[in-house]
PDB file of N, CA and C in Angstrom:
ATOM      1  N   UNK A   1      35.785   0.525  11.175  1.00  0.00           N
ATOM      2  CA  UNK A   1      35.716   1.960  10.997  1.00  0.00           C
ATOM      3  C   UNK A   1      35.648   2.259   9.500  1.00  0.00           C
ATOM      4  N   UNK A   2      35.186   2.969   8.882  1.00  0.00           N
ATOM      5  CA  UNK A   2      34.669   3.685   7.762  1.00  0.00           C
ATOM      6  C   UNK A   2      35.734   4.630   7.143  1.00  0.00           C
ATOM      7  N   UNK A   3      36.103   4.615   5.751  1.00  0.00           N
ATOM      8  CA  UNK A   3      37.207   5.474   5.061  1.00  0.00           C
ATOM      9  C   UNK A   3      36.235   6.283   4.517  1.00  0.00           C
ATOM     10  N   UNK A   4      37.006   7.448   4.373  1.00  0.00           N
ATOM     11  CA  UNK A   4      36.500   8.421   3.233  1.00  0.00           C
ATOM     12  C   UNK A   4      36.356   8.059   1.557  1.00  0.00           C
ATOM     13  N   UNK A   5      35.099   8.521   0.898  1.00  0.00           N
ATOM     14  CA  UNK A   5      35.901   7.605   0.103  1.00  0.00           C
ATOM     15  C   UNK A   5      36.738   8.002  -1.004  1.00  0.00           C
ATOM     16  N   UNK A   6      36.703  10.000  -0.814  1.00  0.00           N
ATOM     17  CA  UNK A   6      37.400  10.514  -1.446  1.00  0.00           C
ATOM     18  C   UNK A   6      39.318  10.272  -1.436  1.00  0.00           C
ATOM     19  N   UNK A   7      39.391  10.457   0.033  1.00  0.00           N
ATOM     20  CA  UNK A   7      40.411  10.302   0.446  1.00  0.00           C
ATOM     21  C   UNK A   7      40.922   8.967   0.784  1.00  0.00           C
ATOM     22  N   UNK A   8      40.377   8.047   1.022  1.00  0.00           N
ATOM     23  CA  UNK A   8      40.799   6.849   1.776  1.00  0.00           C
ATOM     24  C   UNK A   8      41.292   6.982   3.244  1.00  0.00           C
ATOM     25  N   UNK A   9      41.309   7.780   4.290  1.00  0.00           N
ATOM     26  CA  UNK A   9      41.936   8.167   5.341  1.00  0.00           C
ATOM     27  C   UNK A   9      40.338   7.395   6.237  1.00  0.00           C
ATOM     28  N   UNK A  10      40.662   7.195   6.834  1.00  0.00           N
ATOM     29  CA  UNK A  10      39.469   7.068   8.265  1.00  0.00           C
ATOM     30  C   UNK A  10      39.014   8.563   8.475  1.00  0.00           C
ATOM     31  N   UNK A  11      38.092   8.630   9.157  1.00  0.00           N
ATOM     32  CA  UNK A  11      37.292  10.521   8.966  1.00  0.00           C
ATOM     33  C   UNK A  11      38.021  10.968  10.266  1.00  0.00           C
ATOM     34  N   UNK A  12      37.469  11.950  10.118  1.00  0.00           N
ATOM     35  CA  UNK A  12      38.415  13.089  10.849  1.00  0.00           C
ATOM     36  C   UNK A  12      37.432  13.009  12.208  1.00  0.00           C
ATOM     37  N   UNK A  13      36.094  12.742  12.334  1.00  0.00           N
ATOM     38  CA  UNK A  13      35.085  13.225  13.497  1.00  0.00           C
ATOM     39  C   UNK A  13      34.706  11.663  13.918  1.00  0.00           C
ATOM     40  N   UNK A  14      34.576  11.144  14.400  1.00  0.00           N
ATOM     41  CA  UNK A  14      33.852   9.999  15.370  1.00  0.00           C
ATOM     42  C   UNK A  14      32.676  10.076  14.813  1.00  0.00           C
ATOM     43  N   UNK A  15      31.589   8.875  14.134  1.00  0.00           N
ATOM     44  CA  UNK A  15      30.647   9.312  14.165  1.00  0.00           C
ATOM     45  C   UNK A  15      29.581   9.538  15.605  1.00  0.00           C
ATOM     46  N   UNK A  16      28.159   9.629  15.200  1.00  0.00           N
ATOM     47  CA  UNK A  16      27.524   9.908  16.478  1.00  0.00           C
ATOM     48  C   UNK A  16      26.950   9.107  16.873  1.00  0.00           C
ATOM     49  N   UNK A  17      26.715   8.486  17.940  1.00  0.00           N
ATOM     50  CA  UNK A  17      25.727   7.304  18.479  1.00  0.00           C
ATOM     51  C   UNK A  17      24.919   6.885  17.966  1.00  0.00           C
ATOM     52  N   UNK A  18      24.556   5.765  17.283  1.00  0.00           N
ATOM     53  CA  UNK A  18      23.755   4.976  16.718  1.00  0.00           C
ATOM     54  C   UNK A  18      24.188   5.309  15.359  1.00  0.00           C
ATOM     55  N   UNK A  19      25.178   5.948  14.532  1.00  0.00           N
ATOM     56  CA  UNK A  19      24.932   6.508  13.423  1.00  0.00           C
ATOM     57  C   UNK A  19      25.927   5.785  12.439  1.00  0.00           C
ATOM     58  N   UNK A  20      26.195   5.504  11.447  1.00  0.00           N
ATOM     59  CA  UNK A  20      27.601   5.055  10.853  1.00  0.00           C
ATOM     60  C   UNK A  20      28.325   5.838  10.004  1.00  0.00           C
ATOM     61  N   UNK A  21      27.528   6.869  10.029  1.00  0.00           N
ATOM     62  CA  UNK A  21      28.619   8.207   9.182  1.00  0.00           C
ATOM     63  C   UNK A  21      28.935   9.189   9.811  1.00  0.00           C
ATOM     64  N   UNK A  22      29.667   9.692  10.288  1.00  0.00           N
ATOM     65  CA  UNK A  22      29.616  11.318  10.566  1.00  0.00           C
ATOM     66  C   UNK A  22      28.903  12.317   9.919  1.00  0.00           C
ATOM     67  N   UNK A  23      27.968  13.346  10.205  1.00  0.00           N
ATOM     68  CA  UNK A  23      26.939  14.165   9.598  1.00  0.00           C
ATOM     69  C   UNK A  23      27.837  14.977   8.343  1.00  0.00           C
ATOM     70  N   UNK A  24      29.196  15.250   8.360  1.00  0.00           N
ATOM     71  CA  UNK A  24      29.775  15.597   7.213  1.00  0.00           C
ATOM     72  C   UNK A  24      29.709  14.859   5.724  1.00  0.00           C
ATOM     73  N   UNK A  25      30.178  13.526   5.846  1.00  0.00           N
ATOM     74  CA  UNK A  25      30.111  12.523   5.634  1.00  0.00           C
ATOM     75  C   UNK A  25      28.950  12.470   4.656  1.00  0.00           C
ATOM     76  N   UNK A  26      27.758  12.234   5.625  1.00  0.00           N
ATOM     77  CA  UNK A  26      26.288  12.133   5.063  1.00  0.00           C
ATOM     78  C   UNK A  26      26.237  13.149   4.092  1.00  0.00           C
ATOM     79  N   UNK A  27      26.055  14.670   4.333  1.00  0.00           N
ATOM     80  CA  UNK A  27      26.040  15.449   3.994  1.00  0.00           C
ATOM     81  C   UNK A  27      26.627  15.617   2.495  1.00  0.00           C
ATOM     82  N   UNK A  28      27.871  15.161   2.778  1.00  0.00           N
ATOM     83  CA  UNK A  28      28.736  15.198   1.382  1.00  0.00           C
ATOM     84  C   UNK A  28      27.875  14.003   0.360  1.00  0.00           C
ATOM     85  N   UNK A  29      27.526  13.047   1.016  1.00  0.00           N
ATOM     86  CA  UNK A  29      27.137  11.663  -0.086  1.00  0.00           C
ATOM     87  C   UNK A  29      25.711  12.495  -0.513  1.00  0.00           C
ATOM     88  N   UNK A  30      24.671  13.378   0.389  1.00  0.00           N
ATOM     89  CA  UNK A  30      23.853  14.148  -0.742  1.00  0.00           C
ATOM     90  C   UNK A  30      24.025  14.419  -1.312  1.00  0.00           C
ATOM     91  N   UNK A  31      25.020  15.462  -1.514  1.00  0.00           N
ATOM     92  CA  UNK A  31      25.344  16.438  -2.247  1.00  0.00           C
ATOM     93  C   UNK A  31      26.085  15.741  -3.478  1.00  0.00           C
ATOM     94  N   UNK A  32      26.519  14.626  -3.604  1.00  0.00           N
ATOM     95  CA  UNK A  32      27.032  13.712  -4.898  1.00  0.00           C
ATOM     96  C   UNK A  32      25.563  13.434  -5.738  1.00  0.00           C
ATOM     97  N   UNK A  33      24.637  12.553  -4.532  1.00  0.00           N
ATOM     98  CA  UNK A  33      23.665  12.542  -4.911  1.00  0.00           C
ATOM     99  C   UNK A  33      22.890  13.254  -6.138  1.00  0.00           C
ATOM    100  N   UNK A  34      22.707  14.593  -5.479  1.00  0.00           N
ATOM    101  CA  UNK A  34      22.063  15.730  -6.251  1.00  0.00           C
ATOM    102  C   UNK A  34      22.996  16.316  -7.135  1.00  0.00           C
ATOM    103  N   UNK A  35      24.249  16.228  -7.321  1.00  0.00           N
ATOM    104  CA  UNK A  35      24.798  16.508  -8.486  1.00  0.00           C
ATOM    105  C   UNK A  35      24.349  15.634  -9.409  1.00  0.00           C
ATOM    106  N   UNK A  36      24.227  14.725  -9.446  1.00  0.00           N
ATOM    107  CA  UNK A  36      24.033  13.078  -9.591  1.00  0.00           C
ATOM    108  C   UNK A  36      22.912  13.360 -10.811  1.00  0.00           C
ATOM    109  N   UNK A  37      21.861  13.706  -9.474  1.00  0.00           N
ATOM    110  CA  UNK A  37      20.376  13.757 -10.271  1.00  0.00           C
ATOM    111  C   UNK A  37      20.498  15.169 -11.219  1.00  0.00           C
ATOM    112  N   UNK A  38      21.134  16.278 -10.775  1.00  0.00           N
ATOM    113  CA  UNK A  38      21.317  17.429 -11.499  1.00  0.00           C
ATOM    114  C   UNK A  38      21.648  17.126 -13.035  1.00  0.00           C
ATOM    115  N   UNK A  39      23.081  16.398 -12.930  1.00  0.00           N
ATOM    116  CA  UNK A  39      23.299  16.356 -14.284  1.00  0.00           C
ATOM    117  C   UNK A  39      22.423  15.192 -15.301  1.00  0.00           C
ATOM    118  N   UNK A  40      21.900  14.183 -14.556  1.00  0.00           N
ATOM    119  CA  UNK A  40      20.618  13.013 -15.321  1.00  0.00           C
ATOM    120  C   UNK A  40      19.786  14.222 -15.892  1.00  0.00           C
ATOM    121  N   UNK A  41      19.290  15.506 -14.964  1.00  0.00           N
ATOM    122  CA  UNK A  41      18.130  15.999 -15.629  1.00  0.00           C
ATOM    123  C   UNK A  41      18.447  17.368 -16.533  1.00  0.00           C
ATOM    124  N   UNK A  42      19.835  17.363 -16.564  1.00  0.00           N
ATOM    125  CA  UNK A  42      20.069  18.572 -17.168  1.00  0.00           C
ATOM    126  C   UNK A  42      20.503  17.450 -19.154  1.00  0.00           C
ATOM    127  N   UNK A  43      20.657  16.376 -18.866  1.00  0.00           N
ATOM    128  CA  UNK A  43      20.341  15.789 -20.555  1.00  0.00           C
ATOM    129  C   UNK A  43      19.099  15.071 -20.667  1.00  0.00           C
ATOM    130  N   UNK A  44      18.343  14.717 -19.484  1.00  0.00           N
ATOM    131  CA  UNK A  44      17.317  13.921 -19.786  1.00  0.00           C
ATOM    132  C   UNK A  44      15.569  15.093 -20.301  1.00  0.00           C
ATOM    133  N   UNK A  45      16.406  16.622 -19.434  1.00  0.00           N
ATOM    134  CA  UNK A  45      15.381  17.317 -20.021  1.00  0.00           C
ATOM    135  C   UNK A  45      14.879  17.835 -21.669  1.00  0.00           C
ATOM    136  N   UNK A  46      15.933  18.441 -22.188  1.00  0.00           N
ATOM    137  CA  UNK A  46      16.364  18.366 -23.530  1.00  0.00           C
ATOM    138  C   UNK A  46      15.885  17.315 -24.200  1.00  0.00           C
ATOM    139  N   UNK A  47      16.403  16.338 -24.230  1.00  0.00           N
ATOM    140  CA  UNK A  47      16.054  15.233 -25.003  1.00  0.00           C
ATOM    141  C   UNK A  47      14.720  14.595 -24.892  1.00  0.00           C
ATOM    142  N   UNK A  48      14.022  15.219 -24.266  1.00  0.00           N
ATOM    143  CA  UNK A  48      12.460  14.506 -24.039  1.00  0.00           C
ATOM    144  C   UNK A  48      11.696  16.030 -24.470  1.00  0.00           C
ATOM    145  N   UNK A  49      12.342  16.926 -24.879  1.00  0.00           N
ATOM    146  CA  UNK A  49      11.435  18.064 -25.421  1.00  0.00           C
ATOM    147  C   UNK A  49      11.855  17.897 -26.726  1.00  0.00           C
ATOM    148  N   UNK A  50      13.394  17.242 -27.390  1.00  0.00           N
ATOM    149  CA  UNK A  50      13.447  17.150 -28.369  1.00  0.00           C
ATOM    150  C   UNK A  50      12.676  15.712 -29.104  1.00  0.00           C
ATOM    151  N   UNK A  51      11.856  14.753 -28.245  1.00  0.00           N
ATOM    152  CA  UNK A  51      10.915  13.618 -28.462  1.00  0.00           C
ATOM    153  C   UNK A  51      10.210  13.968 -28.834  1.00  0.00           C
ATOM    154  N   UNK A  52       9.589  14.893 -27.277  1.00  0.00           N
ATOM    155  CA  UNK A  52       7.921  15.791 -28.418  1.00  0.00           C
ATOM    156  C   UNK A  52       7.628  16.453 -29.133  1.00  0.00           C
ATOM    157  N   UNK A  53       8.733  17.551 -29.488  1.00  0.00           N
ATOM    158  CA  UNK A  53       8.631  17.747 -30.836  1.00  0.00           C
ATOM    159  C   UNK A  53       8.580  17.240 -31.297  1.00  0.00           C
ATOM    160  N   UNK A  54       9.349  16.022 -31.858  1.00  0.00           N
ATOM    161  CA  UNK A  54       9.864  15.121 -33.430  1.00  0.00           C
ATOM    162  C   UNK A  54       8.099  14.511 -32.867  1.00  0.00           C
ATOM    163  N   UNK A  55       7.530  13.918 -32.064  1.00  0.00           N
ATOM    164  CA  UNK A  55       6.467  13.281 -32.255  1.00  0.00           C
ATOM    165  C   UNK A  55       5.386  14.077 -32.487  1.00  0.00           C
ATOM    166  N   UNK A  56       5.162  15.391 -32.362  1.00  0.00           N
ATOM    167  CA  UNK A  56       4.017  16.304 -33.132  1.00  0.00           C
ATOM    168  C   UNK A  56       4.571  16.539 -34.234  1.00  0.00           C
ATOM    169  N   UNK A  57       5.710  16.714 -34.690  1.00  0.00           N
ATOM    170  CA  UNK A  57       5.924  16.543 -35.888  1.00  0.00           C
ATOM    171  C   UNK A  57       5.508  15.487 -36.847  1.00  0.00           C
ATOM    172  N   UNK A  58       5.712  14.486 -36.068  1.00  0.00           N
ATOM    173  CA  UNK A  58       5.525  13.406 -37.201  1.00  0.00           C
ATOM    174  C   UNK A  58       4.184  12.918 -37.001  1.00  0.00           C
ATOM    175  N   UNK A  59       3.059  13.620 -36.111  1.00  0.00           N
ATOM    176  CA  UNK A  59       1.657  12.988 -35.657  1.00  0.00           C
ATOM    177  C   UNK A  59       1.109  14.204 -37.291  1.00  0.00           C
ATOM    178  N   UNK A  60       1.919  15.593 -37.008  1.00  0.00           N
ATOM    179  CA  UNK A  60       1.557  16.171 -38.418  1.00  0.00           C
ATOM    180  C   UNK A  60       1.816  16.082 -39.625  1.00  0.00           C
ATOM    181  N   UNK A  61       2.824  15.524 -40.306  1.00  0.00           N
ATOM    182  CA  UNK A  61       3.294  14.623 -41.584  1.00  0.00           C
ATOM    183  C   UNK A  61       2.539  13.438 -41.680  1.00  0.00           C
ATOM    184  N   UNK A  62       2.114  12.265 -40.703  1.00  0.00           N
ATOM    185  CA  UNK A  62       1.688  11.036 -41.140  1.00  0.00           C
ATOM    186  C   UNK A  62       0.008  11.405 -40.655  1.00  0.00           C
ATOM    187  N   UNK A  63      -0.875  12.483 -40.162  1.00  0.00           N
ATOM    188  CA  UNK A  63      -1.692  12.603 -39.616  1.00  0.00           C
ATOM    189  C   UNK A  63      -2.531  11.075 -39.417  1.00  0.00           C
ATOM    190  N   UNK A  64      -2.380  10.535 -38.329  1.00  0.00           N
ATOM    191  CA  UNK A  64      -3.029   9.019 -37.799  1.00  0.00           C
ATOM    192  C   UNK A  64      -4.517   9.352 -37.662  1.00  0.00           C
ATOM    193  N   UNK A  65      -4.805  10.224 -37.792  1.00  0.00           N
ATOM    194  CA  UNK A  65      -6.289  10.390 -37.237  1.00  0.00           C
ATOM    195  C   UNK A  65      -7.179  10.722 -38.134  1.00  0.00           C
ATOM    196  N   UNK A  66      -6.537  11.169 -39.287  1.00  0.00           N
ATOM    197  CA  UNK A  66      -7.374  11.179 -40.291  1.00  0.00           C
ATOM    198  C   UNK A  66      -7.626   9.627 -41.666  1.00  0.00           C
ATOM    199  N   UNK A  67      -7.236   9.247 -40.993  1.00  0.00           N
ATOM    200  CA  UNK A  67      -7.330   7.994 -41.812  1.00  0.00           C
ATOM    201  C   UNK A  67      -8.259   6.780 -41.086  1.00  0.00           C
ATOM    202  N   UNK A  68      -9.257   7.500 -40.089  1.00  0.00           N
ATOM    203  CA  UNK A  68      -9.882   6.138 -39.505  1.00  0.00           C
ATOM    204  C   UNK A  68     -11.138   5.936 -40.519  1.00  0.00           C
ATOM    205  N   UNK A  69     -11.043   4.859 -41.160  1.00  0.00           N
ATOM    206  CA  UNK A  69     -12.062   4.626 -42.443  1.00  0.00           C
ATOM    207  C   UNK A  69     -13.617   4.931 -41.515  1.00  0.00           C
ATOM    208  N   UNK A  70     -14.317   5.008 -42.364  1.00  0.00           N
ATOM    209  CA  UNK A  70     -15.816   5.397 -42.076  1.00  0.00           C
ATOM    210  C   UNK A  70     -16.116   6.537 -41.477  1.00  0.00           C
ATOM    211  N   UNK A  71     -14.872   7.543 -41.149  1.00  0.00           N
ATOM    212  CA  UNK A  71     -15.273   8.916 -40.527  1.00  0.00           C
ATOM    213  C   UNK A  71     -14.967  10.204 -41.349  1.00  0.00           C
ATOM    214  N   UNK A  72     -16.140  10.618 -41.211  1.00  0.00           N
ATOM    215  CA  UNK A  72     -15.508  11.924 -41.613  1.00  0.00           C
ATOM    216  C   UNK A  72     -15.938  12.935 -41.595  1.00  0.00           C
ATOM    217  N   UNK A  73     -15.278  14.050 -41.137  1.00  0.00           N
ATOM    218  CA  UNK A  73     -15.526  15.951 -40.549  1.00  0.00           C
ATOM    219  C   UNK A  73     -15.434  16.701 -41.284  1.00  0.00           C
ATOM    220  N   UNK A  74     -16.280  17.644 -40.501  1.00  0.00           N
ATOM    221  CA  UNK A  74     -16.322  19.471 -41.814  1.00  0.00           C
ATOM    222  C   UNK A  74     -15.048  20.102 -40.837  1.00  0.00           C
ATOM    223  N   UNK A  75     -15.063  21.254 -40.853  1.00  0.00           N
ATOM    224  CA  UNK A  75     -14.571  22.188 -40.109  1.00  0.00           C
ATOM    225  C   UNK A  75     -14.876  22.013 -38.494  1.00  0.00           C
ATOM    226  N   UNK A  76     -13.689  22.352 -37.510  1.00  0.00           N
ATOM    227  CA  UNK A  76     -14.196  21.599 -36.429  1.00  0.00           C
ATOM    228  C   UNK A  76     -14.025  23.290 -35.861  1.00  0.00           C
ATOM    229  N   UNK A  77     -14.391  23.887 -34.510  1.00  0.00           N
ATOM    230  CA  UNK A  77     -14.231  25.080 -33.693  1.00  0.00           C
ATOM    231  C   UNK A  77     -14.462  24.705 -32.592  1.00  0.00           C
ATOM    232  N   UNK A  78     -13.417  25.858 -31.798  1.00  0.00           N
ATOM    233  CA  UNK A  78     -13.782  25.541 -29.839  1.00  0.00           C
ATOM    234  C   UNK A  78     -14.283  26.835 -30.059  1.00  0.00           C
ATOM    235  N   UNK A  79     -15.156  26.790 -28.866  1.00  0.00           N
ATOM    236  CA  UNK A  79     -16.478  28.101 -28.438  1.00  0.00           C
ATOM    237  C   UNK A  79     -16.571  27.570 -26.656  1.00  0.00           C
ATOM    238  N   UNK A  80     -15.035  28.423 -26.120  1.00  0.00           N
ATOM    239  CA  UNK A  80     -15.387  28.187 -24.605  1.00  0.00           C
ATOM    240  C   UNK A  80     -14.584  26.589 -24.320  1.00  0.00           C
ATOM    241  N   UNK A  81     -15.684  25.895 -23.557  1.00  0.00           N
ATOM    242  CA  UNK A  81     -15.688  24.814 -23.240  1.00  0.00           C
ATOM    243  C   UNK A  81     -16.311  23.372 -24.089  1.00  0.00           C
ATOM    244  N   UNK A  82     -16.342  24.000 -25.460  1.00  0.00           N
ATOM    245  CA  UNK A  82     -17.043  23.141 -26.061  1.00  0.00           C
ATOM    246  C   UNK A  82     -16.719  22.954 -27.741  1.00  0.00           C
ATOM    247  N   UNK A  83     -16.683  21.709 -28.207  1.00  0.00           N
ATOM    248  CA  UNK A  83     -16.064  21.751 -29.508  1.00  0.00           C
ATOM    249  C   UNK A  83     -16.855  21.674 -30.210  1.00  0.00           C
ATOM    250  N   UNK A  84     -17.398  21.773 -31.578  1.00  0.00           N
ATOM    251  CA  UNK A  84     -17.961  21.884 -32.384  1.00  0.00           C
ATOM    252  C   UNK A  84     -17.763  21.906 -33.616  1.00  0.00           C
ATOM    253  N   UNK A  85     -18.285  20.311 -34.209  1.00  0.00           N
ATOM    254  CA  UNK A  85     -18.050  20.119 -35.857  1.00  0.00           C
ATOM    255  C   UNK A  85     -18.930  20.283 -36.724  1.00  0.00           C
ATOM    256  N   UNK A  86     -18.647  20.442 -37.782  1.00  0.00           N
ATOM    257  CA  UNK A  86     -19.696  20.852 -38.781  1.00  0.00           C
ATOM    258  C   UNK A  86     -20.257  19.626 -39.867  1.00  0.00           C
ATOM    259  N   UNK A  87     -20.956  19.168 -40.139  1.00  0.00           N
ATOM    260  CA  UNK A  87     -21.526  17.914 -40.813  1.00  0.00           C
ATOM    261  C   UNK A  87     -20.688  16.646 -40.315  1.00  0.00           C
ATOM    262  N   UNK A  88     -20.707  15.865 -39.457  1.00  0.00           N
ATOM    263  CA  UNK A  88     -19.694  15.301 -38.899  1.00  0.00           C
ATOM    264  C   UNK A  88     -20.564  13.856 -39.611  1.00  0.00           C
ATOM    265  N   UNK A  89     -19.467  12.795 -40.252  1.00  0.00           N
ATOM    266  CA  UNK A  89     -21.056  11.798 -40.864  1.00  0.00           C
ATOM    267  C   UNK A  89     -19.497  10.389 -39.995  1.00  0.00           C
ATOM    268  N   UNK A  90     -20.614   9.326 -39.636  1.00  0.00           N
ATOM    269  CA  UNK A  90     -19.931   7.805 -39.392  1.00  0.00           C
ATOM    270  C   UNK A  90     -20.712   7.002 -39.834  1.00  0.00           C
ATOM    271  N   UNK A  91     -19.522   6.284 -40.373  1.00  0.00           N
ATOM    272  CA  UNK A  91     -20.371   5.067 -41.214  1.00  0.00           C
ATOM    273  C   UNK A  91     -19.532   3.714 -40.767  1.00  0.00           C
ATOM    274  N   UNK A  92     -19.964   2.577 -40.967  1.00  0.00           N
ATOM    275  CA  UNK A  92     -19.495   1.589 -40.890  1.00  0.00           C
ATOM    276  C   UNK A  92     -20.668  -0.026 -40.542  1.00  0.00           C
ATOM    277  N   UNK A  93     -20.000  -0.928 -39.947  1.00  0.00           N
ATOM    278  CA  UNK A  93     -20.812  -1.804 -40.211  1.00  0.00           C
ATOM    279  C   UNK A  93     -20.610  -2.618 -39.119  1.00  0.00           C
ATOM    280  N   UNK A  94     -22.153  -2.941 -38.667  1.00  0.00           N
ATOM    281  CA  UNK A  94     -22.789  -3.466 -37.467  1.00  0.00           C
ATOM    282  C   UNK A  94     -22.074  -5.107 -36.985  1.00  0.00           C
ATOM    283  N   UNK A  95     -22.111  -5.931 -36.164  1.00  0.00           N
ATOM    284  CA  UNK A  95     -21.497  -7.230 -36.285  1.00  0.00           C
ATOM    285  C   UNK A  95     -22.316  -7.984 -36.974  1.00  0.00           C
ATOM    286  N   UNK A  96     -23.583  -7.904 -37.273  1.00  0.00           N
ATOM    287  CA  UNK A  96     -24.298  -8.637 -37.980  1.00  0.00           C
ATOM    288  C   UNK A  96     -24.116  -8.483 -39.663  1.00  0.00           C
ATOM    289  N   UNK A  97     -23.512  -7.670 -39.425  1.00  0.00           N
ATOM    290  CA  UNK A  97     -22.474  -6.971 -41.164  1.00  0.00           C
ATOM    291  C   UNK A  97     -23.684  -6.048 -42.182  1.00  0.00           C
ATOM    292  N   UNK A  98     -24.677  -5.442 -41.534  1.00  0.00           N
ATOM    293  CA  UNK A  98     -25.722  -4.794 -41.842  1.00  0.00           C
ATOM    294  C   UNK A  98     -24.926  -3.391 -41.567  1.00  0.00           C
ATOM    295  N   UNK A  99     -24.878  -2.257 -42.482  1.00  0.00           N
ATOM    296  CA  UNK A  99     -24.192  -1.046 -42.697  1.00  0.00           C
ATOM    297  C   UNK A  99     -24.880  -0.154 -41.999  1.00  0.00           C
ATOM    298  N   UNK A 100     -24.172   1.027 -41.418  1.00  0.00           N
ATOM    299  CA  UNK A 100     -25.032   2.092 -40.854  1.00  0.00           C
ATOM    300  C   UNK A 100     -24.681   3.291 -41.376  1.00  0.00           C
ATOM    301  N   UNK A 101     -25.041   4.230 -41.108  1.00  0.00           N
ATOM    302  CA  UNK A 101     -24.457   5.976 -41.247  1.00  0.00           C
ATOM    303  C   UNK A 101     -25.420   6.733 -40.910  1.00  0.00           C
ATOM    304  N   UNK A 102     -24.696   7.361 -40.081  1.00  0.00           N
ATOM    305  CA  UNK A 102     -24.788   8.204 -38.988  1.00  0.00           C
ATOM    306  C   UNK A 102     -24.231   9.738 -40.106  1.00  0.00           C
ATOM    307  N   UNK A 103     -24.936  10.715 -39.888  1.00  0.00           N
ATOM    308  CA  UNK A 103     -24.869  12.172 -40.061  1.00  0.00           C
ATOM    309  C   UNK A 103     -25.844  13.331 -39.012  1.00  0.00           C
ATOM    310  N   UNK A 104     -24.771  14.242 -39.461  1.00  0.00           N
ATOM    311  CA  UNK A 104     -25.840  15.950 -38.377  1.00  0.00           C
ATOM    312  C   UNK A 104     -24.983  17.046 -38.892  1.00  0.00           C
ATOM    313  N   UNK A 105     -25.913  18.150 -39.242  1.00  0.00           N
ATOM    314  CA  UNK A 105     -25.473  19.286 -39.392  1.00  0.00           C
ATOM    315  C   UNK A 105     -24.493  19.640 -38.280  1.00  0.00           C
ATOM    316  N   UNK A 106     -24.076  19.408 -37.451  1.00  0.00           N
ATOM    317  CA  UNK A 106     -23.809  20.026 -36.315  1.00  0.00           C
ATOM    318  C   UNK A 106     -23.346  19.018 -35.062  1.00  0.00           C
ATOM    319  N   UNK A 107     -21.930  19.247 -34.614  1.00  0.00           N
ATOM    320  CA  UNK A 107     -22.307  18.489 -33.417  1.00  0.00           C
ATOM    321  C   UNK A 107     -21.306  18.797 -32.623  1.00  0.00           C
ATOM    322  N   UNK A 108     -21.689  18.813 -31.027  1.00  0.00           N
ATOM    323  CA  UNK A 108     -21.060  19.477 -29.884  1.00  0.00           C
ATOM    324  C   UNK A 108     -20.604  18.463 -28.487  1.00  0.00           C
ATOM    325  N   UNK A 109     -19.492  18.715 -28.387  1.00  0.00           N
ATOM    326  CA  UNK A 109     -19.400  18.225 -27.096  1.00  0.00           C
ATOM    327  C   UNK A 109     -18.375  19.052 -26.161  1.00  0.00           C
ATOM    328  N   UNK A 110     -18.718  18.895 -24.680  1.00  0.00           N
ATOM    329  CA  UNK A 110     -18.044  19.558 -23.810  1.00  0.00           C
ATOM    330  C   UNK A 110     -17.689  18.675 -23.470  1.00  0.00           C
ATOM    331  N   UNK A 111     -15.839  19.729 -23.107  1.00  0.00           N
ATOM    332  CA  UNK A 111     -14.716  19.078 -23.104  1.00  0.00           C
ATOM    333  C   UNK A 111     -14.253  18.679 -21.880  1.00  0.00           C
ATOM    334  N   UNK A 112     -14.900  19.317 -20.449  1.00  0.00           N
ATOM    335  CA  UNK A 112     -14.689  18.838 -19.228  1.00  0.00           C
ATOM    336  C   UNK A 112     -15.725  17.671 -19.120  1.00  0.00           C
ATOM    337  N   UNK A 113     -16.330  16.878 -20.017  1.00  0.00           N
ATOM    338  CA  UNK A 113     -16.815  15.197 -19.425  1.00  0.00           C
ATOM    339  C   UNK A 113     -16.227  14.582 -20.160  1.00  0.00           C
TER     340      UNK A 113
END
């Protein structure tokens, strides 16, 4: 037979056929449960908004994206569904180690493909 495990007493109800808890019983071990998960997400929420901040923060102090050698942009604009840079030039070098560069007044891409 099965103790409580608040109390240590054997339960007060029989459980029910085929069952090994009494539906109180059960009931109560949810409800630990979901306190359970309540309080995991009442610090795990916080602290993962205080992540993404500190990490757009620091994606804007160390900017990673502007440092990929051989690239480089004018002024960039969204218009709708579509972005648009202004003299956008790439340069770099082929595997055969023969150099390229790439330039355009202009260049667009849509952002839903």
């Amino acid at each position: 037979m099965s103790t409580n495990p608040v109390t240590g007493s054997p339960p007060a109800h029989p459980a029910e056929p085929g069952r090994s808890e009494p539906p109180r019983q059960r009931a109560y071990d949810a409800a630990r449960r979901h306190s359970a998960r309540v309080r995991l997400l009442k610090r795990a929420i916080p602290i993962g908004a205080v992540c993404a901040v500190g990490l757009v923060g620091a994606a804007m102090v160390y900017n990673p994206f502007g440092r990929v050698p051989g690239l480089a942009m004018g002024p960039i604009s969204l218009s709708g569904t579509k972005i648009a840079m202004e003299n956008p030039r790439l340069t770099g070098y082929r595997k055969d180690s023969r150099p390229y560069d790439v330039t355009a007044k202009t260049a667009f891409q849509d952002v839903r493909t």
